[in-house]
N, C-alpha and C. Protein backbone atom coordinates (compact mmCIF):
# COMPACT_ATOMS: atom_id res chain seq x y z
N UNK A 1 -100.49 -68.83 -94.24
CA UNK A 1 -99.19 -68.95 -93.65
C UNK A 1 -99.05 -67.86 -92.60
N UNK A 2 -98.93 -68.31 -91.69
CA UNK A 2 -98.78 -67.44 -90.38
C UNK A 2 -97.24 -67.38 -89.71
N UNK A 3 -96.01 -66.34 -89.83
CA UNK A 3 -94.97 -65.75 -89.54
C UNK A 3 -94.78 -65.39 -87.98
N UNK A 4 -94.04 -65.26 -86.97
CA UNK A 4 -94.44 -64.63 -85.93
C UNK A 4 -93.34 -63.50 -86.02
N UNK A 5 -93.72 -62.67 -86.11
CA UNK A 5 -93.30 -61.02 -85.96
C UNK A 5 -92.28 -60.82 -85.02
N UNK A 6 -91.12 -60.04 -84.98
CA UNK A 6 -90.27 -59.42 -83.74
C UNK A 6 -89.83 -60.52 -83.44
N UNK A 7 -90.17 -61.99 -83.09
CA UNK A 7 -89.19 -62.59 -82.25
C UNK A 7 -87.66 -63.20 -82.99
N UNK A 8 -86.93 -63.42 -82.27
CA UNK A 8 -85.46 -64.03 -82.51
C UNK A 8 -85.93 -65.13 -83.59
N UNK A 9 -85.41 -65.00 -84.91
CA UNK A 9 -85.66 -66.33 -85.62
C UNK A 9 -84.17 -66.14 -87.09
N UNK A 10 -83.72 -67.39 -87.73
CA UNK A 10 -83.14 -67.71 -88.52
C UNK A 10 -83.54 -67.60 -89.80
N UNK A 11 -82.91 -67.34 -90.53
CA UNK A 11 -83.61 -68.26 -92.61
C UNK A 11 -84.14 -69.67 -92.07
N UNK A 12 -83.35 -70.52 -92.04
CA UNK A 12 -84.09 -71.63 -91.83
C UNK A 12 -84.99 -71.87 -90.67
N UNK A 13 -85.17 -71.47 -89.65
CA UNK A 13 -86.09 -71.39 -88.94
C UNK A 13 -87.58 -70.89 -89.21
N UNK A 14 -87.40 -69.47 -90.14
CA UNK A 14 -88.48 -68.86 -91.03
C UNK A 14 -89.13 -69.70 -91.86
N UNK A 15 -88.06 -70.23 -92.92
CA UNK A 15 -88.46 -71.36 -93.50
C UNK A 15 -89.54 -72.55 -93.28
N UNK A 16 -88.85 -72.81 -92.19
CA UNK A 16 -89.50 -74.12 -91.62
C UNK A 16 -90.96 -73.87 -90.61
N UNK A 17 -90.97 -72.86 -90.17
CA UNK A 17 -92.14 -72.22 -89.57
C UNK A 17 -93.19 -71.94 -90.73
N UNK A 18 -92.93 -71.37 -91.39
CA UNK A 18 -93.56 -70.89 -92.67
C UNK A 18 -94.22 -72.61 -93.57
N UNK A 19 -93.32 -73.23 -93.59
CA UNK A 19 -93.52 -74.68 -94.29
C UNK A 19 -94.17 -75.81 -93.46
N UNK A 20 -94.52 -75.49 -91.89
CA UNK A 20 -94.86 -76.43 -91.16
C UNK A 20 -95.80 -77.17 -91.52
N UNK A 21 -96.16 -78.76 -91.46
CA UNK A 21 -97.08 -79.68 -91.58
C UNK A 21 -98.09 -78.99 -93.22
N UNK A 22 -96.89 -78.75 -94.42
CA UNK A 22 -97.15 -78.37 -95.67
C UNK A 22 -96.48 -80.09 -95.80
N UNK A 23 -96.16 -80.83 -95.61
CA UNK A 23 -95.10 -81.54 -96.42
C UNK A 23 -94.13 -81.40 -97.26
N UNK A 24 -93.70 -79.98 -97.24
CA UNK A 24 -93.25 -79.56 -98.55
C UNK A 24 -91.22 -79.83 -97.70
N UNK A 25 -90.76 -80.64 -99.03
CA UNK A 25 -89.66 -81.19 -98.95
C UNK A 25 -88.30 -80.43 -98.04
N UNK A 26 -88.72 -78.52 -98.26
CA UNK A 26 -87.38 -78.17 -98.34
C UNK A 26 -87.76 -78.04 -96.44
N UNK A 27 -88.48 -78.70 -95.16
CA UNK A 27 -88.81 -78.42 -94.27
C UNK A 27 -87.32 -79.29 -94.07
N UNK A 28 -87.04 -79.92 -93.94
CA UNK A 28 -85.51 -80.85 -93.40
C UNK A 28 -84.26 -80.21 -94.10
N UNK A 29 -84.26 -78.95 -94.48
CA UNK A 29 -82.66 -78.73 -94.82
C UNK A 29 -82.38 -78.11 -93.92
N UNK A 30 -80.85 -78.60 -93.91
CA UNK A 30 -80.17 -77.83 -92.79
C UNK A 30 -79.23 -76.27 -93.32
N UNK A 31 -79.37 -75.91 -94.47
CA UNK A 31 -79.02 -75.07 -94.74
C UNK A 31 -79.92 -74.17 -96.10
N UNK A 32 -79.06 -72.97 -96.23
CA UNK A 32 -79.87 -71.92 -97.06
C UNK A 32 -79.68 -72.77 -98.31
N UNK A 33 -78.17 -73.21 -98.60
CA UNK A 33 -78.05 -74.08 -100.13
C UNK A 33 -79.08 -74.97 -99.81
N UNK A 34 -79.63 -76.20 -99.05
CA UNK A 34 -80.05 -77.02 -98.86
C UNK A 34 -81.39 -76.72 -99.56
N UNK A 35 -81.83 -75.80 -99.16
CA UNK A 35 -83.24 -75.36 -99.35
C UNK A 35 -83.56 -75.16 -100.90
N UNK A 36 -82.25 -74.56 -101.56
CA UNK A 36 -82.52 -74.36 -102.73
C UNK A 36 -82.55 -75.34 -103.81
N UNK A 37 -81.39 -76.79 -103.00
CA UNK A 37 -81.44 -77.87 -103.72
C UNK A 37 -82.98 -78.43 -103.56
N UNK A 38 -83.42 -78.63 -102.86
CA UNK A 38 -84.88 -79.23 -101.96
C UNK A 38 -86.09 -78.71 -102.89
N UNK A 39 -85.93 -77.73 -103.79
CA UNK A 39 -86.82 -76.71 -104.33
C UNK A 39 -86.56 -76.93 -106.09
N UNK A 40 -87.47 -76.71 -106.80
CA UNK A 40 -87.95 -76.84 -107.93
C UNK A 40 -88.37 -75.19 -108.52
N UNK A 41 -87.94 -74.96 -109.96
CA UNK A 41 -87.48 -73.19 -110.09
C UNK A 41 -89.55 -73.11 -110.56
N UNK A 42 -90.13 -71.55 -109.93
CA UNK A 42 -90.98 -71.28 -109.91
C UNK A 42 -91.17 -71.26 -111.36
N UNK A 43 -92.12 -71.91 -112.43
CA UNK A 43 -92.25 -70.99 -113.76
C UNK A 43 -93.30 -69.93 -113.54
N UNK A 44 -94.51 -70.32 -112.93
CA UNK A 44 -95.73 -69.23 -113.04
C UNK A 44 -95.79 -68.31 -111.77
N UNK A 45 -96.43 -67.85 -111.39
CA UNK A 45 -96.02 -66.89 -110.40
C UNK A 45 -96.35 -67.43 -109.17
N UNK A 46 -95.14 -66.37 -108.48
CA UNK A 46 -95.22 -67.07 -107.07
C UNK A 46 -96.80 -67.66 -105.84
N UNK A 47 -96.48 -68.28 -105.23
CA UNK A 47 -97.78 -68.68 -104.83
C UNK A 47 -97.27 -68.17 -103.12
N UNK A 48 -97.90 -68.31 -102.31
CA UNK A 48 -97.91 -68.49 -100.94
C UNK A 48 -96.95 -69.49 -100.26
N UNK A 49 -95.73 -69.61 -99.97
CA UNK A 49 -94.94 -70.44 -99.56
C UNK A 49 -93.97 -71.04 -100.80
N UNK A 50 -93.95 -70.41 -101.75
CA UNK A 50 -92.54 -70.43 -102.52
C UNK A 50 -91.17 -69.43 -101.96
N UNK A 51 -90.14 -69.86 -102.34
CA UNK A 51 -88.93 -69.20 -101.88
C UNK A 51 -88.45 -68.53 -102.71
N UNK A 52 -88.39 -67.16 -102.01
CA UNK A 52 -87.35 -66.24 -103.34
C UNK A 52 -86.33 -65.80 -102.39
N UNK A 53 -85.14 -66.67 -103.29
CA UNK A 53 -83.73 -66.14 -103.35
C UNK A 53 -83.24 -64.96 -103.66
N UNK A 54 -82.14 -64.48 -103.16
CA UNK A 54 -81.45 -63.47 -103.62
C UNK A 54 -79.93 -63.15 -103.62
N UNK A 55 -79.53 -62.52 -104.28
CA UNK A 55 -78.29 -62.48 -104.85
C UNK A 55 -77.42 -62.15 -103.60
N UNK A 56 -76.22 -62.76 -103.24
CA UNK A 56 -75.60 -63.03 -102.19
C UNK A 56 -74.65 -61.16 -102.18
N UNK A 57 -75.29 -60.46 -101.29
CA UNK A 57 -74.65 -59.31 -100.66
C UNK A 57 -74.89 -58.63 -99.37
N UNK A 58 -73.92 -58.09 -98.91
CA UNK A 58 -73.91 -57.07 -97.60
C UNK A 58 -75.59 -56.84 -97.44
N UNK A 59 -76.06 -56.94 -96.01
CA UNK A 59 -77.18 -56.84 -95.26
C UNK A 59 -78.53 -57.73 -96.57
N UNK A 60 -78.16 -58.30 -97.40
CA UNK A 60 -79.83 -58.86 -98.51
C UNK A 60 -79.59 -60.17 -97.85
N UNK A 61 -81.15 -60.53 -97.54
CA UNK A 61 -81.47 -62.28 -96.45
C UNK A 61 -81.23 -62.73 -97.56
N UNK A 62 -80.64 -64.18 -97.83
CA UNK A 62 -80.60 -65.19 -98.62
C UNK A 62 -81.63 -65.70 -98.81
N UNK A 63 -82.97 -65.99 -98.14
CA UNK A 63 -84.39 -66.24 -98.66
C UNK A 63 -85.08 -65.60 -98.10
N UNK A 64 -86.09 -65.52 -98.86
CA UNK A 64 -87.40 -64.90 -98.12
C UNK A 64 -88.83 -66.18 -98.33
N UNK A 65 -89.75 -65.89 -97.59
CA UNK A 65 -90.75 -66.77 -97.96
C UNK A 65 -92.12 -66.30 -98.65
N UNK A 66 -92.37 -66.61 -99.29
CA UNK A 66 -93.74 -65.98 -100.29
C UNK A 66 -94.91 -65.54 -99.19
N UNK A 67 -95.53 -64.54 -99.03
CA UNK A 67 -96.38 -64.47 -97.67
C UNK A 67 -98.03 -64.46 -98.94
N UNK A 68 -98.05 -63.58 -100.28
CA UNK A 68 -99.21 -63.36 -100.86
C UNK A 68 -98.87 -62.40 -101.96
N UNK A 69 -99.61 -62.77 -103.14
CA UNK A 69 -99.29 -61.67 -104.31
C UNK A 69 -100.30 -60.46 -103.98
N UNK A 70 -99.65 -59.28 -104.64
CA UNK A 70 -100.98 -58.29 -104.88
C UNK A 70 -100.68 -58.01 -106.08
N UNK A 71 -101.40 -56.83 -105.98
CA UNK A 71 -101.93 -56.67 -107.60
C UNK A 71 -100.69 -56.02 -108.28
N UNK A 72 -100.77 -56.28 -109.77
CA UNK A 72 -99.81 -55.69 -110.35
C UNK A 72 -98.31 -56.41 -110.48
N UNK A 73 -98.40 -57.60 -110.03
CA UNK A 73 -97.50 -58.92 -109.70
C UNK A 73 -96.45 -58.52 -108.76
N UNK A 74 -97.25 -57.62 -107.53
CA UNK A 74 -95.83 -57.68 -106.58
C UNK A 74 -95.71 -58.24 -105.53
N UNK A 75 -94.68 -58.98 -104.76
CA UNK A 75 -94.88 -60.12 -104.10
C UNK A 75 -95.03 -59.37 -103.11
N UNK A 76 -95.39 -60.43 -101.69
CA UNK A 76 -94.96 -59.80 -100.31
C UNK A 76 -94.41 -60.79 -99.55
N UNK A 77 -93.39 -60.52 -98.79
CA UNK A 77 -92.29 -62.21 -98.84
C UNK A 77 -92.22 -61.77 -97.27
N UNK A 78 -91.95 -62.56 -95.96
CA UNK A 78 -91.00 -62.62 -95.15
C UNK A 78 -89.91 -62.89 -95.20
N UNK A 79 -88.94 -62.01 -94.44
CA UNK A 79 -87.33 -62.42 -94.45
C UNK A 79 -86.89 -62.24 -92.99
N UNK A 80 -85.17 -62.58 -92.49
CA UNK A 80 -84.74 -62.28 -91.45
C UNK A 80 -83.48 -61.42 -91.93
N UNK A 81 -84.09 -60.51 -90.84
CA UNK A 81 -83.54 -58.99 -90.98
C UNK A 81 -83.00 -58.64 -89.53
N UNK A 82 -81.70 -58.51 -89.29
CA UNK A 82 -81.38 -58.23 -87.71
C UNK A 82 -81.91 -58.84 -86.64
N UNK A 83 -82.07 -60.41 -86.64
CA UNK A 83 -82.60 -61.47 -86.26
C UNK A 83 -84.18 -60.95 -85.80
N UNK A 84 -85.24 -60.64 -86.60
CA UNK A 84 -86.67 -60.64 -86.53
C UNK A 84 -87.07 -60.54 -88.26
N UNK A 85 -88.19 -61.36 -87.99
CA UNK A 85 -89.03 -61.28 -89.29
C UNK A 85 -89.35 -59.89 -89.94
N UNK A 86 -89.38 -59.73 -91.16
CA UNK A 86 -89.69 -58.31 -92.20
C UNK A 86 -90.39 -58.13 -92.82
N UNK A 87 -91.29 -58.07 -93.51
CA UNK A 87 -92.19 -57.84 -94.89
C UNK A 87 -91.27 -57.16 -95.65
N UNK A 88 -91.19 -57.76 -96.72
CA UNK A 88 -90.61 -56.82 -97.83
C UNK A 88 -91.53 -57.14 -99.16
N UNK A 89 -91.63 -56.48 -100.14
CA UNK A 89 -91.91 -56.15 -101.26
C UNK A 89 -91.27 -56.47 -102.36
N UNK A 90 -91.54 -57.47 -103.33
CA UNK A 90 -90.33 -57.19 -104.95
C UNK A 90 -91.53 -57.55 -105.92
N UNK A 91 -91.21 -57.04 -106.76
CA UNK A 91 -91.90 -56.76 -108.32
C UNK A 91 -90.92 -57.44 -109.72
N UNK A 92 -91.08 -58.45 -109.67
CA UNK A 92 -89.61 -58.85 -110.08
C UNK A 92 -90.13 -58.40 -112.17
N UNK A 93 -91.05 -58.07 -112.54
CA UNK A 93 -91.48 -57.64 -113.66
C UNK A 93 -91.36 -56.12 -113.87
N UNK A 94 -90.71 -55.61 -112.36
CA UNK A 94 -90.28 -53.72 -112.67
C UNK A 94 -89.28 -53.84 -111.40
N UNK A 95 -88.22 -53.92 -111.63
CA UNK A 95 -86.99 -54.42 -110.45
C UNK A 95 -86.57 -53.13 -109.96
N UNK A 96 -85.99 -52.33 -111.05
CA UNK A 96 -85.84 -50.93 -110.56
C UNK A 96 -86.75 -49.87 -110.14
N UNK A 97 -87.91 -50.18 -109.93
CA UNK A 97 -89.01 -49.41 -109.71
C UNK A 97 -89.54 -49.05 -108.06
N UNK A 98 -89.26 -47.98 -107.79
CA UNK A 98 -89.25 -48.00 -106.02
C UNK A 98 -90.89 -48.18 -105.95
N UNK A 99 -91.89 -46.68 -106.33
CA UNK A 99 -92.86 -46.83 -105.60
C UNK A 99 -93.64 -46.23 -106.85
N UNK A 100 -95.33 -46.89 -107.21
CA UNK A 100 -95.89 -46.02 -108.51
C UNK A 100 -96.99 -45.99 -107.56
N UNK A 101 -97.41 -44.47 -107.78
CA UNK A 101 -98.80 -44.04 -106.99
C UNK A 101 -98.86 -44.47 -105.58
N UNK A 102 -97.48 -44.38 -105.33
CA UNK A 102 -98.08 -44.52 -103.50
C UNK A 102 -97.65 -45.39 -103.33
N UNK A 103 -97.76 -46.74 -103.77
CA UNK A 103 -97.54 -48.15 -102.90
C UNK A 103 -96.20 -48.36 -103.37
N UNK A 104 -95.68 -49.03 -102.55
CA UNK A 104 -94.25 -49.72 -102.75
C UNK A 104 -94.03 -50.72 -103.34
N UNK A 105 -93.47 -51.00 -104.47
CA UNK A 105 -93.04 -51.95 -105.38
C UNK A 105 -92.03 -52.90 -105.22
N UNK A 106 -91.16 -52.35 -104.96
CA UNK A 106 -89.78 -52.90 -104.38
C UNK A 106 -89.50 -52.07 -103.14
N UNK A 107 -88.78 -52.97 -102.04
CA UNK A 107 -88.31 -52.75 -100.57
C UNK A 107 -86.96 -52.41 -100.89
N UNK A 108 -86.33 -51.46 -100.26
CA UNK A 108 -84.87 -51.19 -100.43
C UNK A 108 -84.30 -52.30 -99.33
N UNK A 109 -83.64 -53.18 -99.69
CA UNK A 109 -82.45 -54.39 -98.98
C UNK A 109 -81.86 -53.99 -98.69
N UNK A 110 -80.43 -52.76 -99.46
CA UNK A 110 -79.32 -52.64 -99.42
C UNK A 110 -79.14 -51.40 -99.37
N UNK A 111 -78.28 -50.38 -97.95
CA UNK A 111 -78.06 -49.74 -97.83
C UNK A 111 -76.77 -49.16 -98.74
N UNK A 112 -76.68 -47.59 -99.22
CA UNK A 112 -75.84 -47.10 -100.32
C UNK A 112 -74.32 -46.79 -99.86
N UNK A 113 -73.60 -47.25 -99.92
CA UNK A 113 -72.35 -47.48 -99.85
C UNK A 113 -71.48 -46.41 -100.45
N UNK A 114 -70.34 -45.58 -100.01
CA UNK A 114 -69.63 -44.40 -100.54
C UNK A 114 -68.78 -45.70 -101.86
N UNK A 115 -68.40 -46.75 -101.64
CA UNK A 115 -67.91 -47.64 -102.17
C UNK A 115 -68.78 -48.53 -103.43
N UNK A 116 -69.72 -48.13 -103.46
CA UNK A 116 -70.75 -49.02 -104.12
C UNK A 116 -70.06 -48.68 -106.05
N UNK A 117 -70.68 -49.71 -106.76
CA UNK A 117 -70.21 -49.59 -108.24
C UNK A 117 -71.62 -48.38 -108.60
N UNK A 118 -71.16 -47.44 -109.53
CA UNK A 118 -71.95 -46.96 -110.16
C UNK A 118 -73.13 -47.65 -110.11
N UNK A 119 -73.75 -48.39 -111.10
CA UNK A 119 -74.97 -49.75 -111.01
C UNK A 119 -75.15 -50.10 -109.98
N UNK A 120 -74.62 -50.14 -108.84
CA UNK A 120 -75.29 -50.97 -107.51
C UNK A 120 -76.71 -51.08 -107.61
N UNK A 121 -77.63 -52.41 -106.88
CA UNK A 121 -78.65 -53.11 -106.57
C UNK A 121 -78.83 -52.65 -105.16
N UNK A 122 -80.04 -52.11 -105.34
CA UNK A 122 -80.54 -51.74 -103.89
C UNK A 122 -81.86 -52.32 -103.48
N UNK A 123 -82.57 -52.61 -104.67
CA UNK A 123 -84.20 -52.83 -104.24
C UNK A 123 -84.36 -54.59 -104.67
N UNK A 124 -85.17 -54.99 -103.92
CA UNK A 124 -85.31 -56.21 -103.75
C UNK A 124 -85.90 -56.73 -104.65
N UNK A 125 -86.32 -56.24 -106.21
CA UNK A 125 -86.50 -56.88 -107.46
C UNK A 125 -85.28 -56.69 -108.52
N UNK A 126 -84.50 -55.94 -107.73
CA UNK A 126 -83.11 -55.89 -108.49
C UNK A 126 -82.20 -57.38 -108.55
N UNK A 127 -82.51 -57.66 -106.81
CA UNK A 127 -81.13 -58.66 -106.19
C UNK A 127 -82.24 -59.92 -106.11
N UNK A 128 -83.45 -60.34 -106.44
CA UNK A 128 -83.92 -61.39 -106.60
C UNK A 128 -82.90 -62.17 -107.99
N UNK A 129 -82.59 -63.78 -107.59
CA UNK A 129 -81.86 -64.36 -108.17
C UNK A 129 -82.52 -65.45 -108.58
N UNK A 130 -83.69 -66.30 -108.05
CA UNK A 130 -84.55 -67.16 -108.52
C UNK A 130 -85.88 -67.29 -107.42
N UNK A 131 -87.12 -67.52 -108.07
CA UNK A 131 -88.06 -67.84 -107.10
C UNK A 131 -88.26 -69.66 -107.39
N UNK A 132 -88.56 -69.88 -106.08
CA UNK A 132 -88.59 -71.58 -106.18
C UNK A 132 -89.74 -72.18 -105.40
N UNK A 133 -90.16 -73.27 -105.69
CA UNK A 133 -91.27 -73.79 -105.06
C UNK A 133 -90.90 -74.91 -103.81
N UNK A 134 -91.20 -74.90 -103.34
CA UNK A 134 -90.95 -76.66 -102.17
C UNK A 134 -92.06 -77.37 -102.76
N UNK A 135 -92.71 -77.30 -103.78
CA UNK A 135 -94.68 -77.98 -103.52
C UNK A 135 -94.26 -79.25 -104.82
N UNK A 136 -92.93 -79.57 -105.44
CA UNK A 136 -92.81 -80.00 -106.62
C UNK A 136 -91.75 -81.49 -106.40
């Protein structure tokens, strides 16, 4: 799956770039809900072009696209971030976990707020809400 970096792009545009000539169903929605109806819930782990959702807040993309697992089950997803593509990181098996030995586990999404609840969700295995497949 090949992303194009820096330029102007949408969720669904990402989406659909990411899903091109896959056949995979959720390529015709016209929206972020759309996509999630279009999609079937991941049971085993994410693959390359599954969608992980996330919990609807201030500056977190509503999807990201599965780019490749590494080791230790942490994903590496594209998202749209200040209209250009992102790499981010979630570990959805250690959510609160920033970084062990160096590498990054979870991507911080959400900037800290003087307003925030005690508990606030900052890292992107916190605010993951479901991973989903298009392939089903």
């Amino acid at each position: 799956m090949r992303l194009q970096r820096g330029r102007e792009i949408t969720h669904l545009a990402l989406v659909r770039q990411a899903l091109k000539d896959t056949g995979a169903r959720a390529s015709a929605a016209r929206r972020v809900d759309d996509l999630w109806r279009a999609t079937a819930p991941q049971h085993r782990a994410a693959e390359p072009g599954d969608l992980v959702f996330f919990r609807r807040a201030p500056t977190v993309p509503p999807v990201c696209v599965v780019r490749r697992r590494l080791e230790g089950g942490t994903i590496e997803a594209g998202c749209v971030a200040r209209g250009a593509v992102r790499w981010v990181r979630l570990t959805p098996v250690q959510p609160g976990v920033r970084r062990r030995g160096g590498a990054v586990l979870n991507t911080f999404l959400r900037t800290r707020r003087a307003k925030d609840p005690p508990r606030a969700a900052y890292l992107a295995g916190e605010l993951v809400w479901q991973i989903r497949t298009p392939y089903r």
